[in-house]
PDB file of N, CA and C in Angstrom:
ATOM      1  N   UNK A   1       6.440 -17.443   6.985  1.00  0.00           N
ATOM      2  CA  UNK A   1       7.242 -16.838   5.932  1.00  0.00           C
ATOM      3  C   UNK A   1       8.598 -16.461   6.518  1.00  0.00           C
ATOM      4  N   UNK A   2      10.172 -16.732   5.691  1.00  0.00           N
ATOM      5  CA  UNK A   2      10.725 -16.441   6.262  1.00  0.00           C
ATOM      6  C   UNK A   2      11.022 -14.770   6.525  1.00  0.00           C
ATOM      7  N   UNK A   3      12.116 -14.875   7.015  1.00  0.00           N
ATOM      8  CA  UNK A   3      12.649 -13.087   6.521  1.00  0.00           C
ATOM      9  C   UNK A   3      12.523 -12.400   6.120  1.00  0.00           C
ATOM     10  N   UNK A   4      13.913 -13.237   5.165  1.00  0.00           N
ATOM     11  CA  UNK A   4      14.205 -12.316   4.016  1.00  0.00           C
ATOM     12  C   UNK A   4      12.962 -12.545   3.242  1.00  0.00           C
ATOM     13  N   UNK A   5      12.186 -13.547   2.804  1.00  0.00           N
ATOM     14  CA  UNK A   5      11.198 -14.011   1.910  1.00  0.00           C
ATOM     15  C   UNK A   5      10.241 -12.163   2.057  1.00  0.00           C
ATOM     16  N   UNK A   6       9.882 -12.591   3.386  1.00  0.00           N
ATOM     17  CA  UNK A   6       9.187 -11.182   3.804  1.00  0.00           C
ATOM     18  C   UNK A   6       9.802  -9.726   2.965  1.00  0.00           C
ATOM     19  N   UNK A   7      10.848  -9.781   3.404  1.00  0.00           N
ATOM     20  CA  UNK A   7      11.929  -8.232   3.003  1.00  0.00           C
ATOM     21  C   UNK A   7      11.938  -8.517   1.151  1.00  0.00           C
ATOM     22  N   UNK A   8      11.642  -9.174   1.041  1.00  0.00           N
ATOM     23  CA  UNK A   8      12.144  -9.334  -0.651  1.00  0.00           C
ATOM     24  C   UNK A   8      10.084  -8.970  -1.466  1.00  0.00           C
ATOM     25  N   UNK A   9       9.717  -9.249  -0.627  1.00  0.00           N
ATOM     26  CA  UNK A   9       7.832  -9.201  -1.134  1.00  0.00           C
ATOM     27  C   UNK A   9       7.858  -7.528  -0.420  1.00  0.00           C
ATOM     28  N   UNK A  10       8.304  -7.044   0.457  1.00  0.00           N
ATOM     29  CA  UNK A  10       7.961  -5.859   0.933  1.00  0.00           C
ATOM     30  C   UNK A  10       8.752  -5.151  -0.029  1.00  0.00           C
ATOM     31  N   UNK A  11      10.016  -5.130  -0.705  1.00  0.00           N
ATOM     32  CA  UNK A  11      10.481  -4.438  -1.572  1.00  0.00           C
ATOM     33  C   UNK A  11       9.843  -3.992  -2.975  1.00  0.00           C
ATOM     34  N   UNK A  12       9.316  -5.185  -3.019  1.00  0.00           N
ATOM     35  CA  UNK A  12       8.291  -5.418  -4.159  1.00  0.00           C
ATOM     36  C   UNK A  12       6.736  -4.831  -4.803  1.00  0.00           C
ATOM     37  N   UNK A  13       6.179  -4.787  -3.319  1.00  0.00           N
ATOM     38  CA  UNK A  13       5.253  -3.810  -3.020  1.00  0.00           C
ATOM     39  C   UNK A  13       5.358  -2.523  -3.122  1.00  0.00           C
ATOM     40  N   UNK A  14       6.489  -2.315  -2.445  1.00  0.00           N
ATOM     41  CA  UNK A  14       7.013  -0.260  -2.348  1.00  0.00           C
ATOM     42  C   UNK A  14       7.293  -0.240  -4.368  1.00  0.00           C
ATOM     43  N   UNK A  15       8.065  -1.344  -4.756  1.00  0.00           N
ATOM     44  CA  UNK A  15       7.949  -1.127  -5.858  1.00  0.00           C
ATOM     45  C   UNK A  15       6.880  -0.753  -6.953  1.00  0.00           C
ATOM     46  N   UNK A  16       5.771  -1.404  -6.577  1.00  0.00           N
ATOM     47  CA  UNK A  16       4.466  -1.120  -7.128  1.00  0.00           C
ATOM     48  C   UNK A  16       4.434  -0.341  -6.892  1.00  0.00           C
ATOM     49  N   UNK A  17       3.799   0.271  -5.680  1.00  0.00           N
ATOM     50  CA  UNK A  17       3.180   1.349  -5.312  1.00  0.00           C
ATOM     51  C   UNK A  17       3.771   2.792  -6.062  1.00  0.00           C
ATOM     52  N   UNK A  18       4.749   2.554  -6.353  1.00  0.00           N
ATOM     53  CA  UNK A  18       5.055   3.639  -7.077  1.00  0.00           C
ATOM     54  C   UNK A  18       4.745   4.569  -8.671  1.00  0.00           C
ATOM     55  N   UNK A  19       4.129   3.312  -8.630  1.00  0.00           N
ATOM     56  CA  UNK A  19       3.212   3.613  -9.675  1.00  0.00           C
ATOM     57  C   UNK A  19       2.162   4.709  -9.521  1.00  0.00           C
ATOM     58  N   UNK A  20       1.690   4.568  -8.370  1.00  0.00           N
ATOM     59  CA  UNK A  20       0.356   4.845  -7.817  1.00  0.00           C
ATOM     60  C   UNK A  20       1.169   6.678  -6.974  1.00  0.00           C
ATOM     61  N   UNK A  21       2.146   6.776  -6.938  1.00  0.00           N
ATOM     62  CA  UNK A  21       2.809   7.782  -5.826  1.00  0.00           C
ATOM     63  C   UNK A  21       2.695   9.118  -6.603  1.00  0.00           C
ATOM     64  N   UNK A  22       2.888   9.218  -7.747  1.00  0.00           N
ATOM     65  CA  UNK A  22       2.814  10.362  -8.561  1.00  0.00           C
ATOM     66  C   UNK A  22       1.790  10.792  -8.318  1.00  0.00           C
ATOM     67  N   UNK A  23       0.347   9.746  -9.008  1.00  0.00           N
ATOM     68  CA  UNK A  23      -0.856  10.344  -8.922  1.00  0.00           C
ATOM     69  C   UNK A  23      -1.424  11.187  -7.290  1.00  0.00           C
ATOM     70  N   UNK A  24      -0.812  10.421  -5.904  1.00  0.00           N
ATOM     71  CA  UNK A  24      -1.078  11.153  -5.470  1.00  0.00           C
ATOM     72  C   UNK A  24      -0.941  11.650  -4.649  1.00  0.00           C
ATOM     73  N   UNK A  25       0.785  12.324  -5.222  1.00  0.00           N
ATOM     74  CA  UNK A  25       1.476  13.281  -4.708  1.00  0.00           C
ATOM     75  C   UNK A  25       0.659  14.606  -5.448  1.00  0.00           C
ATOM     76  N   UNK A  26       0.192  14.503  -6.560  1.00  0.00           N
ATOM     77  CA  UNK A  26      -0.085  15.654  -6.778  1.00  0.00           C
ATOM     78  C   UNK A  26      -1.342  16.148  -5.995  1.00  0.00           C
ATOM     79  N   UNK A  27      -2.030  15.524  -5.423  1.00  0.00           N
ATOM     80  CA  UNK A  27      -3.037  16.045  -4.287  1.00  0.00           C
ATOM     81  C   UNK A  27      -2.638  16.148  -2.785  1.00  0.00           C
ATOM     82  N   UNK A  28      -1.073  15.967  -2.954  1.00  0.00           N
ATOM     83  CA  UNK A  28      -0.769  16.206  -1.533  1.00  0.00           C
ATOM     84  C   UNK A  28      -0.331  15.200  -0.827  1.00  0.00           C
ATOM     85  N   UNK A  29      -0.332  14.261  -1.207  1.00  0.00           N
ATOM     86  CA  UNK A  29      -0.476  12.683  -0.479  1.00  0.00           C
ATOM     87  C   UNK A  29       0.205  11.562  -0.615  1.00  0.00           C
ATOM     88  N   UNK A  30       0.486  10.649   0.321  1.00  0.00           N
ATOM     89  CA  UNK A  30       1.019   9.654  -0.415  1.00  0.00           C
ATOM     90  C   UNK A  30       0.682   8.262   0.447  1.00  0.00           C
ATOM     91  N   UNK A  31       1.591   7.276   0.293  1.00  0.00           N
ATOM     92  CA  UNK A  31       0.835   5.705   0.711  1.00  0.00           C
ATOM     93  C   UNK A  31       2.327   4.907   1.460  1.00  0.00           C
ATOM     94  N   UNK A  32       2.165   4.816   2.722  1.00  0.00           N
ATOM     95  CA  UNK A  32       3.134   4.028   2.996  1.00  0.00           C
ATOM     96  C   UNK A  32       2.888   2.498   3.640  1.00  0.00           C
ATOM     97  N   UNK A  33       3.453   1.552   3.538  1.00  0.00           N
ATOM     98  CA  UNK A  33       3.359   0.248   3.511  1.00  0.00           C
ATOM     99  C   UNK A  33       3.709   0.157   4.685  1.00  0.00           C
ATOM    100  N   UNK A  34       2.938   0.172   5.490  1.00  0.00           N
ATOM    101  CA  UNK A  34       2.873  -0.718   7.380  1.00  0.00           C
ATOM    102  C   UNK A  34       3.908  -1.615   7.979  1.00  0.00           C
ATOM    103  N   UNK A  35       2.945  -3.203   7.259  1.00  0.00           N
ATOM    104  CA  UNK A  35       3.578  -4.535   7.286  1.00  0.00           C
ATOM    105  C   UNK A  35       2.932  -5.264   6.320  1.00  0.00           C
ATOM    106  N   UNK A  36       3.461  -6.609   6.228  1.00  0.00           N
ATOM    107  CA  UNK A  36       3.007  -7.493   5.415  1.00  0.00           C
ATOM    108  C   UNK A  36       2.113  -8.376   6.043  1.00  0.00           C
ATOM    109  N   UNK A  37       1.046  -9.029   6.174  1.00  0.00           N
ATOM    110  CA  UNK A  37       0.848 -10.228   7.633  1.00  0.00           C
ATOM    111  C   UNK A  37       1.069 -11.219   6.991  1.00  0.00           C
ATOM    112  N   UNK A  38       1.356 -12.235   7.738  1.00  0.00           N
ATOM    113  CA  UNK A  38       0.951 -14.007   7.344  1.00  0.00           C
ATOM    114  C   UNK A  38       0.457 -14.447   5.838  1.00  0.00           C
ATOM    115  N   UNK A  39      -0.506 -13.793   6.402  1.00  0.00           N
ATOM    116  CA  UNK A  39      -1.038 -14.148   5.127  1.00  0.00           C
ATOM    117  C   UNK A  39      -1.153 -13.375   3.634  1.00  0.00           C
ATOM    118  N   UNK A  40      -0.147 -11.994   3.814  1.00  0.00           N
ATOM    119  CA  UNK A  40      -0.490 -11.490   2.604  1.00  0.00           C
ATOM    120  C   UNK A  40      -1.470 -10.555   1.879  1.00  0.00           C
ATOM    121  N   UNK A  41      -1.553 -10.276   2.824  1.00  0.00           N
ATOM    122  CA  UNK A  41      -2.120  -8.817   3.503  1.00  0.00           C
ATOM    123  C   UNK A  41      -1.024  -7.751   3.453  1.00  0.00           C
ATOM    124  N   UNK A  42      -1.627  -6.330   2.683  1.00  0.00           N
ATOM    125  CA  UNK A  42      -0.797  -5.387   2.791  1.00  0.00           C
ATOM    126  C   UNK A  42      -1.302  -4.178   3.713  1.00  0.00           C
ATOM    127  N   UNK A  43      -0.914  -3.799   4.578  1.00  0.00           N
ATOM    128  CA  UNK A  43      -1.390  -3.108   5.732  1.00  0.00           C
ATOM    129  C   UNK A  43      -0.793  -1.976   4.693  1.00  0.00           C
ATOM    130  N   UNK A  44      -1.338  -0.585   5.090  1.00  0.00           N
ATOM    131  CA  UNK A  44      -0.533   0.505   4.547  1.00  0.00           C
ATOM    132  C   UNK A  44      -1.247   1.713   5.133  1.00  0.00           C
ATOM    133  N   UNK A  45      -0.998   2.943   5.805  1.00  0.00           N
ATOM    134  CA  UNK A  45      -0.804   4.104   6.081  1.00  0.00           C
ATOM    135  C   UNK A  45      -1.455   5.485   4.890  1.00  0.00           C
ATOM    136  N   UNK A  46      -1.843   5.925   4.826  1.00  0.00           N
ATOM    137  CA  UNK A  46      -2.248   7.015   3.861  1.00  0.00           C
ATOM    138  C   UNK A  46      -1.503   8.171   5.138  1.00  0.00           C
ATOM    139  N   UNK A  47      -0.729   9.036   3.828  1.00  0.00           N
ATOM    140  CA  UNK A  47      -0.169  10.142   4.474  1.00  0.00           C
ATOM    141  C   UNK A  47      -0.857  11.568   3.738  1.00  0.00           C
ATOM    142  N   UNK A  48      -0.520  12.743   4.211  1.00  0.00           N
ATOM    143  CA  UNK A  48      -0.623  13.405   3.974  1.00  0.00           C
ATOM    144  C   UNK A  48      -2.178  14.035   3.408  1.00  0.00           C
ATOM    145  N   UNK A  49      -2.584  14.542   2.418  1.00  0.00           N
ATOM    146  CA  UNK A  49      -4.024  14.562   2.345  1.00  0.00           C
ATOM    147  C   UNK A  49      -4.647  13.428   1.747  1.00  0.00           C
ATOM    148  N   UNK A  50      -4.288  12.414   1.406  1.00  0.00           N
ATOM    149  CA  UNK A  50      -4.961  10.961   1.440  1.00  0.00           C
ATOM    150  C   UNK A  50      -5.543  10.723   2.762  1.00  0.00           C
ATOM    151  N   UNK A  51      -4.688  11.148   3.905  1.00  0.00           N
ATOM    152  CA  UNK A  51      -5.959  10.433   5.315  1.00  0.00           C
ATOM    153  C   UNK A  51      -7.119  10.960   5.608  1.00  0.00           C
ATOM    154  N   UNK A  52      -7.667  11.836   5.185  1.00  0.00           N
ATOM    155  CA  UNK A  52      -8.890  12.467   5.730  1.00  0.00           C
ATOM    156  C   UNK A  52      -9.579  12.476   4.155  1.00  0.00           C
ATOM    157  N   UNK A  53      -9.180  12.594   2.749  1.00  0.00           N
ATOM    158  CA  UNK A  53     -10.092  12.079   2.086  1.00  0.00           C
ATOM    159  C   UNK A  53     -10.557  11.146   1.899  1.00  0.00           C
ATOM    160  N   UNK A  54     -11.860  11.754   1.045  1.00  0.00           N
ATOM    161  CA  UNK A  54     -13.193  10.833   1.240  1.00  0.00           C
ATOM    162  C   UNK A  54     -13.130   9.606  -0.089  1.00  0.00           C
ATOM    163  N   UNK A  55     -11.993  10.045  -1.172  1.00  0.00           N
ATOM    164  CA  UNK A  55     -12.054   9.083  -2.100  1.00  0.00           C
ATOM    165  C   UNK A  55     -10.730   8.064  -1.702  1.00  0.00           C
ATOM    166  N   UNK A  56     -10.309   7.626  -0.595  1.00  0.00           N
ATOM    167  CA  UNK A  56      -9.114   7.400  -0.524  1.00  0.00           C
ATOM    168  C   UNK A  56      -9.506   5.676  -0.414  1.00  0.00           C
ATOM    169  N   UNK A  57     -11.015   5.326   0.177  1.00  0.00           N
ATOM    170  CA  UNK A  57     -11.015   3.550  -0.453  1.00  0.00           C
ATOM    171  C   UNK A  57     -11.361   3.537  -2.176  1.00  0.00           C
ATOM    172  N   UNK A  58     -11.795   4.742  -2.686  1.00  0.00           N
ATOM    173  CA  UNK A  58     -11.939   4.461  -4.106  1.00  0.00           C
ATOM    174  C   UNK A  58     -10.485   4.312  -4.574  1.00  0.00           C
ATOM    175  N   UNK A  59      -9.923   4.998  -4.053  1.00  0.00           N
ATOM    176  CA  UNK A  59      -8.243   5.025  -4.132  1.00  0.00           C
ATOM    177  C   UNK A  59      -7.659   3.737  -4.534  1.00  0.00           C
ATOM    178  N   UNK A  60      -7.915   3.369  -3.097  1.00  0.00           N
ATOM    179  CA  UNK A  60      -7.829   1.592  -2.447  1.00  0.00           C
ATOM    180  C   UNK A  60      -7.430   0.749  -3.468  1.00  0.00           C
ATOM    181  N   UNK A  61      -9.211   0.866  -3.791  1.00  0.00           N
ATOM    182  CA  UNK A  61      -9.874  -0.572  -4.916  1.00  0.00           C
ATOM    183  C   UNK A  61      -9.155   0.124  -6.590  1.00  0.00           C
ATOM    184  N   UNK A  62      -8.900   1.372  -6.944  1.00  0.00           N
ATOM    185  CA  UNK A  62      -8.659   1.203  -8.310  1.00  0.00           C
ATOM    186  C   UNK A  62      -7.591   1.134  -8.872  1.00  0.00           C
ATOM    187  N   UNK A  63      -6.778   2.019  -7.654  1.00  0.00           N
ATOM    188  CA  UNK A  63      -5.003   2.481  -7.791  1.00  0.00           C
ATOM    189  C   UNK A  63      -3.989   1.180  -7.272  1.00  0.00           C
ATOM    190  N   UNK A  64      -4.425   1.475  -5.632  1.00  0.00           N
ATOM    191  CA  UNK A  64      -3.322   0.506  -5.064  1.00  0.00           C
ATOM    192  C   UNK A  64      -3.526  -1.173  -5.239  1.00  0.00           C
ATOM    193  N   UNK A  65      -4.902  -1.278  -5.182  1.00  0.00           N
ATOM    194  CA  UNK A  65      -5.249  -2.884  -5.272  1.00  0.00           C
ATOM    195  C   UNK A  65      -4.750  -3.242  -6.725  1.00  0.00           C
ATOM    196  N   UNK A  66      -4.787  -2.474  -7.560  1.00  0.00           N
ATOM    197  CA  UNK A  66      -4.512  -2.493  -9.010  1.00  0.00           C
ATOM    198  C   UNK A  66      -2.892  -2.918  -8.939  1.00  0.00           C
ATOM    199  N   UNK A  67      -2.402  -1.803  -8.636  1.00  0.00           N
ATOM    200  CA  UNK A  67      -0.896  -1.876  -8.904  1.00  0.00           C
ATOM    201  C   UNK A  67      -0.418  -2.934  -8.037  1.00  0.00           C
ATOM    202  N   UNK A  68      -1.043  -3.510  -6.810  1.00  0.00           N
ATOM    203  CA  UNK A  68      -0.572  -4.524  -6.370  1.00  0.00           C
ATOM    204  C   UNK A  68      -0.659  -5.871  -6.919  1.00  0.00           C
ATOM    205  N   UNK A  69      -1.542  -6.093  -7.298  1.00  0.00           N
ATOM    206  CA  UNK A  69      -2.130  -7.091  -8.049  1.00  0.00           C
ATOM    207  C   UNK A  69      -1.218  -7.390  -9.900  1.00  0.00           C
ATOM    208  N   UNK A  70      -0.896  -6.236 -10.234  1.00  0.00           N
ATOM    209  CA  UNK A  70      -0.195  -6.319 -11.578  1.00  0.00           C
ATOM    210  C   UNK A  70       1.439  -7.018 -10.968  1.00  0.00           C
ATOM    211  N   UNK A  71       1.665  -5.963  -9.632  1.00  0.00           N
ATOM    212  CA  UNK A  71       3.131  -5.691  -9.608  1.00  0.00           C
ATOM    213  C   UNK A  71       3.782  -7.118  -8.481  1.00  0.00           C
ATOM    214  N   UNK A  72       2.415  -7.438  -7.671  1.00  0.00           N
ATOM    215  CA  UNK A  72       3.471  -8.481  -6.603  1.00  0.00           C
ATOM    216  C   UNK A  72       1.896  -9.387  -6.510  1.00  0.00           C
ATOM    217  N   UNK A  73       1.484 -10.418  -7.271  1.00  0.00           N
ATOM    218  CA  UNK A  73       0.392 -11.371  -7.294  1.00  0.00           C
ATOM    219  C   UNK A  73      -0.043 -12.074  -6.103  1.00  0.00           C
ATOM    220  N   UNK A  74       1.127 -12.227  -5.136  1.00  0.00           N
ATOM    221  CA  UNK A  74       1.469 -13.040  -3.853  1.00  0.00           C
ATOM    222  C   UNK A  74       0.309 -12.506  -3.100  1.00  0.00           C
ATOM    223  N   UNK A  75       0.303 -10.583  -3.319  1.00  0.00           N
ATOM    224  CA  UNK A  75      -0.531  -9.948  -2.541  1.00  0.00           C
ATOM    225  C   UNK A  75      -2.431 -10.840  -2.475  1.00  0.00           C
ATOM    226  N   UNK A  76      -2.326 -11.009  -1.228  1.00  0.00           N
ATOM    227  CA  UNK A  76      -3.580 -11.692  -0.629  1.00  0.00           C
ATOM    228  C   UNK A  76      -5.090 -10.802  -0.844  1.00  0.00           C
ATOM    229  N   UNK A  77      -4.533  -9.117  -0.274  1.00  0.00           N
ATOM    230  CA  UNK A  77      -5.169  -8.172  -0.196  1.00  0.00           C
ATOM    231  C   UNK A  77      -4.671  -6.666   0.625  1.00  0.00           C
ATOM    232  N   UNK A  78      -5.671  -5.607   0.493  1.00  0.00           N
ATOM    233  CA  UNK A  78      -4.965  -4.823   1.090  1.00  0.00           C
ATOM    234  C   UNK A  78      -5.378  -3.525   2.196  1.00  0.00           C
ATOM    235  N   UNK A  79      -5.433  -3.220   2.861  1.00  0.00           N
ATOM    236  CA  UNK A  79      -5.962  -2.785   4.225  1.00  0.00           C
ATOM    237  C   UNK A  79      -5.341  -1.384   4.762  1.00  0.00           C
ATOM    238  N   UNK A  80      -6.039  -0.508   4.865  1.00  0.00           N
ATOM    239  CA  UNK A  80      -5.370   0.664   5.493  1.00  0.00           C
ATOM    240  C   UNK A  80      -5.732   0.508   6.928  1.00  0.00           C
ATOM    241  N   UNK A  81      -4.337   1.382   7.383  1.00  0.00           N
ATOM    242  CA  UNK A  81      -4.168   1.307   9.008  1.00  0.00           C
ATOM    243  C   UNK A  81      -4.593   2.503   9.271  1.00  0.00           C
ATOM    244  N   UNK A  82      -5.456   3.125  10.004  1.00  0.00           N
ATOM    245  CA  UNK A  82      -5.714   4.256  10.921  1.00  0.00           C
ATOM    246  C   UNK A  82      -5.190   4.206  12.053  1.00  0.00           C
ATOM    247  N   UNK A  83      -4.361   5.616  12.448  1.00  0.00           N
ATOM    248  CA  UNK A  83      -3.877   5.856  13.498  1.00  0.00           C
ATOM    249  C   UNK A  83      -2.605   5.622  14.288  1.00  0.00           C
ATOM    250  N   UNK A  84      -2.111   4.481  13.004  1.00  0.00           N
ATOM    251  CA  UNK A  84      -0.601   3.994  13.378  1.00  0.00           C
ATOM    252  C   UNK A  84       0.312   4.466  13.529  1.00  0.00           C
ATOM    253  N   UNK A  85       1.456   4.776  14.384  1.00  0.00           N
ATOM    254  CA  UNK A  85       2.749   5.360  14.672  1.00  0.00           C
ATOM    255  C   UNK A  85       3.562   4.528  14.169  1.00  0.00           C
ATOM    256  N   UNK A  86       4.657   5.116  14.139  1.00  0.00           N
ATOM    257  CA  UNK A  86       5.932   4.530  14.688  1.00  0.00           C
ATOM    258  C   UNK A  86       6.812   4.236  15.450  1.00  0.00           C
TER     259      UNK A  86
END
């Protein structure tokens, strides 16, 4: 994939996800987007009280897989990262 191709699908994603940011900011929390891989895969980060809850793959499968799937189709699938820095 090129680049920009990359930078233009990652914009796209944060775009979705925002859908999903309200709901859960109001528990404290929110979702940040990693990387993209190869194949289309969305790696992503849970911040705040999303990382230690217990509904946060129900999260996953209803919120983010949702809004990804409406908002950027390309998306392959999607994967949280534990433990990642920057």
């Amino acid at each position: 994939m090129i680049a920009s191709e990359k930078e233009k699908l990652l914009e796209r994603i944060d775009a979705a996800l925002e859908e999903v940011r309200p709901h859960l900011a109001v528990d404290g929390g929110d979702v940040e987007v990693v990387d993209l891989t190869d194949e289309n895969i969305v790696q992503v980060k849970w911040l705040g009280t999303c990382q230690n809850c217990s509904m946060s793959v129900m999260t996953m499968k209803a919120d983010i897989e949702q809004a990804l799937r409406n908002g950027v189709p390309e998306v392959r699938g999607e994967e949280a990262i534990k433990g990642w820095q920057a």
